[in-house]
PDB file of N, CA and C in Angstrom:
ATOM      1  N   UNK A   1     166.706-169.718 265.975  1.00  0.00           N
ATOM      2  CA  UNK A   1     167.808-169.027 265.345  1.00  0.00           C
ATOM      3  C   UNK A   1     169.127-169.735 265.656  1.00  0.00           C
ATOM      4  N   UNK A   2     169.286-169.534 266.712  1.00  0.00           N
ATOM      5  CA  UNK A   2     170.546-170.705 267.080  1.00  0.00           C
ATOM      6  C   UNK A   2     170.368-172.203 267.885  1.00  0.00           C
ATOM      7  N   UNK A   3     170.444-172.886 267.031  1.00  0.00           N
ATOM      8  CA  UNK A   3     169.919-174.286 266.998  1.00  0.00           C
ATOM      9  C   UNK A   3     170.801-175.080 267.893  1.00  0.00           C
ATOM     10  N   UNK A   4     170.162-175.358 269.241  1.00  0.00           N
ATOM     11  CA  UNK A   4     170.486-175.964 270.082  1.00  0.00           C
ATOM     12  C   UNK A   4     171.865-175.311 271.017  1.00  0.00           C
ATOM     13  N   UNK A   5     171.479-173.823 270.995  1.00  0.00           N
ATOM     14  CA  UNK A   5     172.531-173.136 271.593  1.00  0.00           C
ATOM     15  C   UNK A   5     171.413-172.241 272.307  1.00  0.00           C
ATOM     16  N   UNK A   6     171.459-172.672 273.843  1.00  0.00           N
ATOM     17  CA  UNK A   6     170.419-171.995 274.759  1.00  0.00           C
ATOM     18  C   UNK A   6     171.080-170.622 274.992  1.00  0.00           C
ATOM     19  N   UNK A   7     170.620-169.624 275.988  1.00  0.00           N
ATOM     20  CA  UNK A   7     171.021-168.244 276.621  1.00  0.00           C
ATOM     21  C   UNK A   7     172.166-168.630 277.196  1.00  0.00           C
ATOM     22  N   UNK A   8     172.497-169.667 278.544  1.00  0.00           N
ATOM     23  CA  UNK A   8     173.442-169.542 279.110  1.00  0.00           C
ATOM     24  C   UNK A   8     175.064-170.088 277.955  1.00  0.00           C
ATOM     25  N   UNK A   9     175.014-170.557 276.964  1.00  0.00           N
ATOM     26  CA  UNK A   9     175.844-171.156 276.461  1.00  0.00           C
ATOM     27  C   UNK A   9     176.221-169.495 275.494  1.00  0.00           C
ATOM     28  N   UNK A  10     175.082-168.835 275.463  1.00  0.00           N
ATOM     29  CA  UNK A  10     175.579-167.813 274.553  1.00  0.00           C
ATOM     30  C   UNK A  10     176.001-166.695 275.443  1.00  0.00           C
ATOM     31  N   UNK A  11     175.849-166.541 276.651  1.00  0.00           N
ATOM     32  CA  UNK A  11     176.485-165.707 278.022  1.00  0.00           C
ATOM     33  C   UNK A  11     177.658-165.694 277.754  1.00  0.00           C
ATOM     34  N   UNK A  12     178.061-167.220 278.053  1.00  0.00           N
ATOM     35  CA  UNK A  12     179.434-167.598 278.207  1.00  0.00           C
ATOM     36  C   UNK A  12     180.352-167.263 277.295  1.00  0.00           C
ATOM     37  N   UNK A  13     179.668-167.431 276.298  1.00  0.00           N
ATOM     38  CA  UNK A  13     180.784-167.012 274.849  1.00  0.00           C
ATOM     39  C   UNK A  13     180.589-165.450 274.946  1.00  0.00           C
ATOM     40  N   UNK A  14     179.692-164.882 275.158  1.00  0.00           N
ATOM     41  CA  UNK A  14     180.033-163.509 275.556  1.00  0.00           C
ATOM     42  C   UNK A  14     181.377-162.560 276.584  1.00  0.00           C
ATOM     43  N   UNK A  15     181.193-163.813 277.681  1.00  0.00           N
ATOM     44  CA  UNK A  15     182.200-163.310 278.878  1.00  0.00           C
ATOM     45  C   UNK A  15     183.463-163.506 278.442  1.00  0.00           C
ATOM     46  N   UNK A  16     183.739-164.363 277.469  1.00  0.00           N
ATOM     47  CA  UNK A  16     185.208-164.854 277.046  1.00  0.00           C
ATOM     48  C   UNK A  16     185.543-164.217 276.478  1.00  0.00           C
ATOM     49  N   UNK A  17     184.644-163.684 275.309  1.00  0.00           N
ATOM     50  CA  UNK A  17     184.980-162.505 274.067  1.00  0.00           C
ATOM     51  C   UNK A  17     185.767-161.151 274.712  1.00  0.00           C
ATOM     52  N   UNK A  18     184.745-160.638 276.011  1.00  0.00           N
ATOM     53  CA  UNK A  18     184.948-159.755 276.952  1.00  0.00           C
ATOM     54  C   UNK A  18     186.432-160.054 277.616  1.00  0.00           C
ATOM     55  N   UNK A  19     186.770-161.155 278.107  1.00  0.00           N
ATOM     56  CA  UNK A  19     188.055-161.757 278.687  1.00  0.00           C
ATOM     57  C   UNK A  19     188.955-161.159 277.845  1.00  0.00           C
ATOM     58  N   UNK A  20     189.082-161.914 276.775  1.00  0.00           N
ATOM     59  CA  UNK A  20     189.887-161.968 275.821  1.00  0.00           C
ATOM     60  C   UNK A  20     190.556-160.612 274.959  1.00  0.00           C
ATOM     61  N   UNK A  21     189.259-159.565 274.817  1.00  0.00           N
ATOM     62  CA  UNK A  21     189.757-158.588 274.124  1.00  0.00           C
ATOM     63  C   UNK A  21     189.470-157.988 274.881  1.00  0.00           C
ATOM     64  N   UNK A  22     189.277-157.219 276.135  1.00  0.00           N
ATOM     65  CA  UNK A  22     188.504-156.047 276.789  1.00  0.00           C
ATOM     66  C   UNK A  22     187.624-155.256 276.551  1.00  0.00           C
ATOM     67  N   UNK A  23     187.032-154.500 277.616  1.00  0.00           N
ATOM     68  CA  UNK A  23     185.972-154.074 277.029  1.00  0.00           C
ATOM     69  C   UNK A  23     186.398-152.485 276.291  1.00  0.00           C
ATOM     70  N   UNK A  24     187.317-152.356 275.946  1.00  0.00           N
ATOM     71  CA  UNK A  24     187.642-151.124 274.897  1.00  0.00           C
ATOM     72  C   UNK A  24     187.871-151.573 273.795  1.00  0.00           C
ATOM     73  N   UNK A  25     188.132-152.621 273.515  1.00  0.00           N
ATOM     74  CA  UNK A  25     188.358-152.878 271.657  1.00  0.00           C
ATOM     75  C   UNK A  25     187.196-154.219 271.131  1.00  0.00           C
ATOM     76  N   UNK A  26     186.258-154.157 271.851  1.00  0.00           N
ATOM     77  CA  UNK A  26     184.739-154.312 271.788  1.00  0.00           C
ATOM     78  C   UNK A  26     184.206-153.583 270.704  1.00  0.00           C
ATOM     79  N   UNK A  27     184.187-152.481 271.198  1.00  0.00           N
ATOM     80  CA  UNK A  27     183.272-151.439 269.870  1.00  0.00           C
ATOM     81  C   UNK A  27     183.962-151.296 269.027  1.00  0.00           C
ATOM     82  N   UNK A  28     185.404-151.477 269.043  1.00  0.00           N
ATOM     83  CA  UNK A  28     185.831-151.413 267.139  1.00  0.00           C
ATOM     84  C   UNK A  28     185.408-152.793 266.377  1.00  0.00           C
ATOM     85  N   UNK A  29     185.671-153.546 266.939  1.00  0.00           N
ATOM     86  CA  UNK A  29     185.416-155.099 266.950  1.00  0.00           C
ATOM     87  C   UNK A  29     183.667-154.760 266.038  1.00  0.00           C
ATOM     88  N   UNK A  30     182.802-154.270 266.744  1.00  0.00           N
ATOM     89  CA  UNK A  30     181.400-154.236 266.260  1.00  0.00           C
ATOM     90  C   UNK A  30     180.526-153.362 265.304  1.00  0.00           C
ATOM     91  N   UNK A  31     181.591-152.207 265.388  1.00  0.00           N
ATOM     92  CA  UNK A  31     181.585-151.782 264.056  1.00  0.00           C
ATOM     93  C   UNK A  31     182.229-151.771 262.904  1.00  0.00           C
ATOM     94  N   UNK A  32     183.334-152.716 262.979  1.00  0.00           N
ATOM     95  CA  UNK A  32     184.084-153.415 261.915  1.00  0.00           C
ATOM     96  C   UNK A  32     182.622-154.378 261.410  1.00  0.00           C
ATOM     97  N   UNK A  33     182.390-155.090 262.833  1.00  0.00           N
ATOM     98  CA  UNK A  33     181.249-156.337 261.784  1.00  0.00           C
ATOM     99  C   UNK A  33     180.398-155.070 260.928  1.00  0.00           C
ATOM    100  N   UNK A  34     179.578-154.254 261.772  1.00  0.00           N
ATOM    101  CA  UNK A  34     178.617-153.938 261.465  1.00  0.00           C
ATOM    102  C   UNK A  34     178.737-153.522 259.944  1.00  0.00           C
ATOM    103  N   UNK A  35     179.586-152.571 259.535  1.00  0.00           N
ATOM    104  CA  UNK A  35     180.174-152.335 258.450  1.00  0.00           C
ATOM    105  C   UNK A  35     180.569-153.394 257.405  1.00  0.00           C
ATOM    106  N   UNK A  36     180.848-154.267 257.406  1.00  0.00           N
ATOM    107  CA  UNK A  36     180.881-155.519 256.756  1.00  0.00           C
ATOM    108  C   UNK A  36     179.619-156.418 256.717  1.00  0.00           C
ATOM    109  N   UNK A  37     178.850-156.065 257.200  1.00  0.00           N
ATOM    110  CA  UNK A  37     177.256-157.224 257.404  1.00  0.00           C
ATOM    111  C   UNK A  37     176.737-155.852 256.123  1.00  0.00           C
ATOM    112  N   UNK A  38     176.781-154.340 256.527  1.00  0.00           N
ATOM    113  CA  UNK A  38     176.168-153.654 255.398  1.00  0.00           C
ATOM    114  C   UNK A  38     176.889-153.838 254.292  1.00  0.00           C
ATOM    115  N   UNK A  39     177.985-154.220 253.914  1.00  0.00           N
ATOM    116  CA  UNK A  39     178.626-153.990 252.575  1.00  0.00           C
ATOM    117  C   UNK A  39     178.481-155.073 252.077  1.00  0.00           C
ATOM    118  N   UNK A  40     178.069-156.610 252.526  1.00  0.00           N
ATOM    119  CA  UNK A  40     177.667-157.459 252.139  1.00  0.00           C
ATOM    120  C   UNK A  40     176.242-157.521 251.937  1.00  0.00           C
ATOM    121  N   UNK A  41     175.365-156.927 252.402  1.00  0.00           N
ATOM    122  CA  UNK A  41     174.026-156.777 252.164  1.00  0.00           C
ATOM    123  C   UNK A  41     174.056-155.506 250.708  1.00  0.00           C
ATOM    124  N   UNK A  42     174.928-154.838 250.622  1.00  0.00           N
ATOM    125  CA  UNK A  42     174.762-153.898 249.784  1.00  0.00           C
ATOM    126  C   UNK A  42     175.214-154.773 248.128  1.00  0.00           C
ATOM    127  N   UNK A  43     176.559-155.808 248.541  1.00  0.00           N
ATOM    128  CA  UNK A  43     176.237-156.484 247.307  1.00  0.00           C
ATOM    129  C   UNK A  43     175.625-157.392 247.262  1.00  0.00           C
ATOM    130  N   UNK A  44     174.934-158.148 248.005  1.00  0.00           N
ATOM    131  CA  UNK A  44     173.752-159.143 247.763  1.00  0.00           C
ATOM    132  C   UNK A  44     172.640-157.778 246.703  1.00  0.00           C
ATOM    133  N   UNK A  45     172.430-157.146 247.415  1.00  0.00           N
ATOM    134  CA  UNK A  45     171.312-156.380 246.612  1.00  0.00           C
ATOM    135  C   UNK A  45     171.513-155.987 245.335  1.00  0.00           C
ATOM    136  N   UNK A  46     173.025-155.900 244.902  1.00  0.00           N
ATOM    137  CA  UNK A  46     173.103-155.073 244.010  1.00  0.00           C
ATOM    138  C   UNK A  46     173.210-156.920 242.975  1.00  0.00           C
ATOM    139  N   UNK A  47     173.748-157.707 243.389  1.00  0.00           N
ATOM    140  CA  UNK A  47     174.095-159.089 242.109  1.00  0.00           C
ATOM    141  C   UNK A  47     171.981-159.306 242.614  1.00  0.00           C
ATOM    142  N   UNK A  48     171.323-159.398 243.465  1.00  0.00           N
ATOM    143  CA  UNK A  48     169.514-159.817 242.991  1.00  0.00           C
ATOM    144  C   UNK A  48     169.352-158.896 242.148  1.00  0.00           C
ATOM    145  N   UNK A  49     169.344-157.358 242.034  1.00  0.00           N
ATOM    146  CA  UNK A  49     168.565-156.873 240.925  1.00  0.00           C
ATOM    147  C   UNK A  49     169.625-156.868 239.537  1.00  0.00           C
ATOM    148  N   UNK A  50     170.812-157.520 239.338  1.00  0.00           N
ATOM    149  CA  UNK A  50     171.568-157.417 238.508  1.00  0.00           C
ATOM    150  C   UNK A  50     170.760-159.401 237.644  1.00  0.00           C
ATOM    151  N   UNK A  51     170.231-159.696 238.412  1.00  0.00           N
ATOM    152  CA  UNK A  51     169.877-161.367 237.822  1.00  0.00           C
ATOM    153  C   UNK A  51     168.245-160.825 238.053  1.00  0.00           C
ATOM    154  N   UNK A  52     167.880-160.047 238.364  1.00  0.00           N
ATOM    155  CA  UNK A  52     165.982-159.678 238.386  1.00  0.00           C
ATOM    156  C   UNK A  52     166.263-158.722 236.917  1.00  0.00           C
ATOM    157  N   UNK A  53     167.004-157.954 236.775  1.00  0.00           N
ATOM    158  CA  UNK A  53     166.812-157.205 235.714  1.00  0.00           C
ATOM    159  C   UNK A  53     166.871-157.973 234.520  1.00  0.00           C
ATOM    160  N   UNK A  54     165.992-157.134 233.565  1.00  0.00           N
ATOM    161  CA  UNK A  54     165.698-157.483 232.154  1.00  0.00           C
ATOM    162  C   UNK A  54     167.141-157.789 231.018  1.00  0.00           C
ATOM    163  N   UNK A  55     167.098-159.165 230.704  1.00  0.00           N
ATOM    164  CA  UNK A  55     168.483-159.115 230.131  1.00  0.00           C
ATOM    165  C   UNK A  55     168.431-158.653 228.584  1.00  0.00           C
ATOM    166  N   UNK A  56     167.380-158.439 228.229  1.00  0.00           N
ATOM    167  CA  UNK A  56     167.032-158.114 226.742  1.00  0.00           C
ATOM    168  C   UNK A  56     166.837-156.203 226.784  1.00  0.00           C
ATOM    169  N   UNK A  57     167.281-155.838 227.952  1.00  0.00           N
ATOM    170  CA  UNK A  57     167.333-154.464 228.093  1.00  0.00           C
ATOM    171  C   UNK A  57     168.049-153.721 227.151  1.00  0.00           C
ATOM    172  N   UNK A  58     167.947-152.569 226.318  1.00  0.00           N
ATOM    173  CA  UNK A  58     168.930-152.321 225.340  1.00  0.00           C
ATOM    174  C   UNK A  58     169.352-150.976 226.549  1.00  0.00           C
ATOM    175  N   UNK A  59     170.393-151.452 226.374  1.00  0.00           N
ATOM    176  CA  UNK A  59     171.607-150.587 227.236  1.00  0.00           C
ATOM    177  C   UNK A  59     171.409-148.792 226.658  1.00  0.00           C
ATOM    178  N   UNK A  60     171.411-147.966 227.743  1.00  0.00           N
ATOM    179  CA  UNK A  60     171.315-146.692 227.554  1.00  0.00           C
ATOM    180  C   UNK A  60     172.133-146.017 226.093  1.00  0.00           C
ATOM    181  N   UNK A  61     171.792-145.063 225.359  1.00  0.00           N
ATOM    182  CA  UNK A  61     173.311-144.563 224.118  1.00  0.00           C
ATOM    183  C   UNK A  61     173.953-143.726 224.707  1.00  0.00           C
ATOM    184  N   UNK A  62     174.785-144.054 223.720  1.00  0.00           N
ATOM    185  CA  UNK A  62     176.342-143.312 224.302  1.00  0.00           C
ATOM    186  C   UNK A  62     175.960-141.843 224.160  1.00  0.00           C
ATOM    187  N   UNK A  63     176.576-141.046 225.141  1.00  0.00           N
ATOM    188  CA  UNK A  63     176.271-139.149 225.368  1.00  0.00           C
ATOM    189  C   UNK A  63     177.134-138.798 223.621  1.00  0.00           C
ATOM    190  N   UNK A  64     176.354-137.711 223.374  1.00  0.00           N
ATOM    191  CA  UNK A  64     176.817-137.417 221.759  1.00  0.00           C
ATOM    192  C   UNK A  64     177.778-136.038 222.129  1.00  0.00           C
ATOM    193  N   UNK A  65     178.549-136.155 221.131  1.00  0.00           N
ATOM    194  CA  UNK A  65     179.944-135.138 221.259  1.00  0.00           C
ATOM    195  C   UNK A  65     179.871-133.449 222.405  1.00  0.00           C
ATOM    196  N   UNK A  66     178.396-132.796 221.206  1.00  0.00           N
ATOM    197  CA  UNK A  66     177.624-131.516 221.919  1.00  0.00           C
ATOM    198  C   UNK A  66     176.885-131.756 222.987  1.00  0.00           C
ATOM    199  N   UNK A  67     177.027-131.820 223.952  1.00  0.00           N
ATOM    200  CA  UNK A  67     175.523-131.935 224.951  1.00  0.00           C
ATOM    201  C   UNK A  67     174.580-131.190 224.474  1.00  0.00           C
ATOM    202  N   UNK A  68     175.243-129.746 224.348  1.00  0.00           N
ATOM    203  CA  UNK A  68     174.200-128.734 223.704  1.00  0.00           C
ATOM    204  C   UNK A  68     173.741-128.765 222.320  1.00  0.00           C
ATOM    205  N   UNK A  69     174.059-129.825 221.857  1.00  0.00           N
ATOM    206  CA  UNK A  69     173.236-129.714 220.050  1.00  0.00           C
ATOM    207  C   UNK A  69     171.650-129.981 219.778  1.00  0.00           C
ATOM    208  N   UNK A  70     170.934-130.465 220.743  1.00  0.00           N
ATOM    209  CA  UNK A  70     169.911-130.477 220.724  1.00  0.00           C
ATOM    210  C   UNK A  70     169.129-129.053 221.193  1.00  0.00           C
ATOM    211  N   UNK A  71     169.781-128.230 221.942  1.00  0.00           N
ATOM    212  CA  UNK A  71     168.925-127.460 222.548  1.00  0.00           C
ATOM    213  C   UNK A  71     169.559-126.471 221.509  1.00  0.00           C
ATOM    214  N   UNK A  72     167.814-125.331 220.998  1.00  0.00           N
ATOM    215  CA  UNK A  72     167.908-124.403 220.066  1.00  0.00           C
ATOM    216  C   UNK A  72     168.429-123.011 220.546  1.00  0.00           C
ATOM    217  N   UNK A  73     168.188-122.788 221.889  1.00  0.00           N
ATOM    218  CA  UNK A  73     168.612-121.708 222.844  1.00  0.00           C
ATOM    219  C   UNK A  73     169.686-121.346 223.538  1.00  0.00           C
ATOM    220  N   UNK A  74     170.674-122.364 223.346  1.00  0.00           N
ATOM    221  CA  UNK A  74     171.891-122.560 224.010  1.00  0.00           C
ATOM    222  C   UNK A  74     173.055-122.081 222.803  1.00  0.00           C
ATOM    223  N   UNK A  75     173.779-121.516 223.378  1.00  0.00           N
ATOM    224  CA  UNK A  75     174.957-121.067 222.303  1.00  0.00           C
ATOM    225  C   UNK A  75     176.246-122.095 222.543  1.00  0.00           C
ATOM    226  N   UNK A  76     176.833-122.447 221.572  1.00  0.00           N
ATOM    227  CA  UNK A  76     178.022-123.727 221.512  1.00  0.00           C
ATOM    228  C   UNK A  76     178.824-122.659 221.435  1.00  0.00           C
ATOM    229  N   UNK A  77     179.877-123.673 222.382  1.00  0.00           N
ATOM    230  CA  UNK A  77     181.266-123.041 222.730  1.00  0.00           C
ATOM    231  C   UNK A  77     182.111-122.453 220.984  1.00  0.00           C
ATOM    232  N   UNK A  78     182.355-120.980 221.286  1.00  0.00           N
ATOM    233  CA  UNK A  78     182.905-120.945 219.895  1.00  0.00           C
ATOM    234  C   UNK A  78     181.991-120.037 219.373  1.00  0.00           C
ATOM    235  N   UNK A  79     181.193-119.701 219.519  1.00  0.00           N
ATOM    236  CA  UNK A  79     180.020-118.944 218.867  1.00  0.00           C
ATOM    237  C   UNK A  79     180.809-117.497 219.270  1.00  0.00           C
ATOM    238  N   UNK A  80     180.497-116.512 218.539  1.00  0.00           N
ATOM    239  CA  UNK A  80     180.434-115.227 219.067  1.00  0.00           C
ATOM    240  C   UNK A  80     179.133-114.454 219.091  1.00  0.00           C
ATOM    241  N   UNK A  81     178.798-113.606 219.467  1.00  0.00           N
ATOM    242  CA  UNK A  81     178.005-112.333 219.274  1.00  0.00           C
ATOM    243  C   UNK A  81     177.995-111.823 218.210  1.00  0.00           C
ATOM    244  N   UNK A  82     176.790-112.087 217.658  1.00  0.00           N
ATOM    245  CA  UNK A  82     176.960-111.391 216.094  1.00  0.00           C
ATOM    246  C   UNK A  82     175.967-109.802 216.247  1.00  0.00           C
ATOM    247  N   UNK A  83     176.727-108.844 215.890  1.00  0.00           N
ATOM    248  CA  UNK A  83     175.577-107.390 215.605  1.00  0.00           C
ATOM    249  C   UNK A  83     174.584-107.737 215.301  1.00  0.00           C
ATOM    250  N   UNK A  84     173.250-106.940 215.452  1.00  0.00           N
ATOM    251  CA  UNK A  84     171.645-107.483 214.955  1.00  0.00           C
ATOM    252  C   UNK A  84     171.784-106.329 213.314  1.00  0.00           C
ATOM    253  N   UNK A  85     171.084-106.860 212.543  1.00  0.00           N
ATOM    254  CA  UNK A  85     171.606-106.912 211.414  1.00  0.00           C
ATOM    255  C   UNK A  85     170.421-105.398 211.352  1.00  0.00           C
ATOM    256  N   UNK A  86     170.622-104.598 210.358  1.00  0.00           N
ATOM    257  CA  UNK A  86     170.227-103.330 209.788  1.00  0.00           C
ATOM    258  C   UNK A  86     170.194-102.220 210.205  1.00  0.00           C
TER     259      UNK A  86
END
């Protein structure tokens, strides 16, 4: 993984990090990365299935004016109550 960088060489860069910023602004420090390693993994994933997906896909249709015009049971805005007839 780290190519020609043994344990003690990666200690050291540890203790300096520690030097340098203390050990209280450490953990913002690591969940700043951490948060940024996921939001970069979140768009890697999202541009692979955006180049895996089907480009001859016909794109979803547009929502039609009524939502409710298809359904026979639903009353459209505007309707009233009509008396039952006789």
């Amino acid at each position: 993984m780290f190519n020609g960088v043994g344990g003690s060489e990666i200690i050291m860069v540890l203790l300096v990090i520690l030097l340098l910023f203390g050990s209280k602004r450490i953990p913002g420090f690591s969940r700043a990365l951490g948060r940024g390693m996921g939001e970069f993994r979140r768009a890697m994933k999202e541009i692979r299935e955006e180049i895996e997906s089907d480009p001859f896909e016909d794109p979803p249709p547009p929502p039609t004016e009524n939502p409710y015009a298809d359904n026979p049971y639903s009353e459209s805005p505007g309707e009233e109550e009509k008396p039952p007839a006789g």
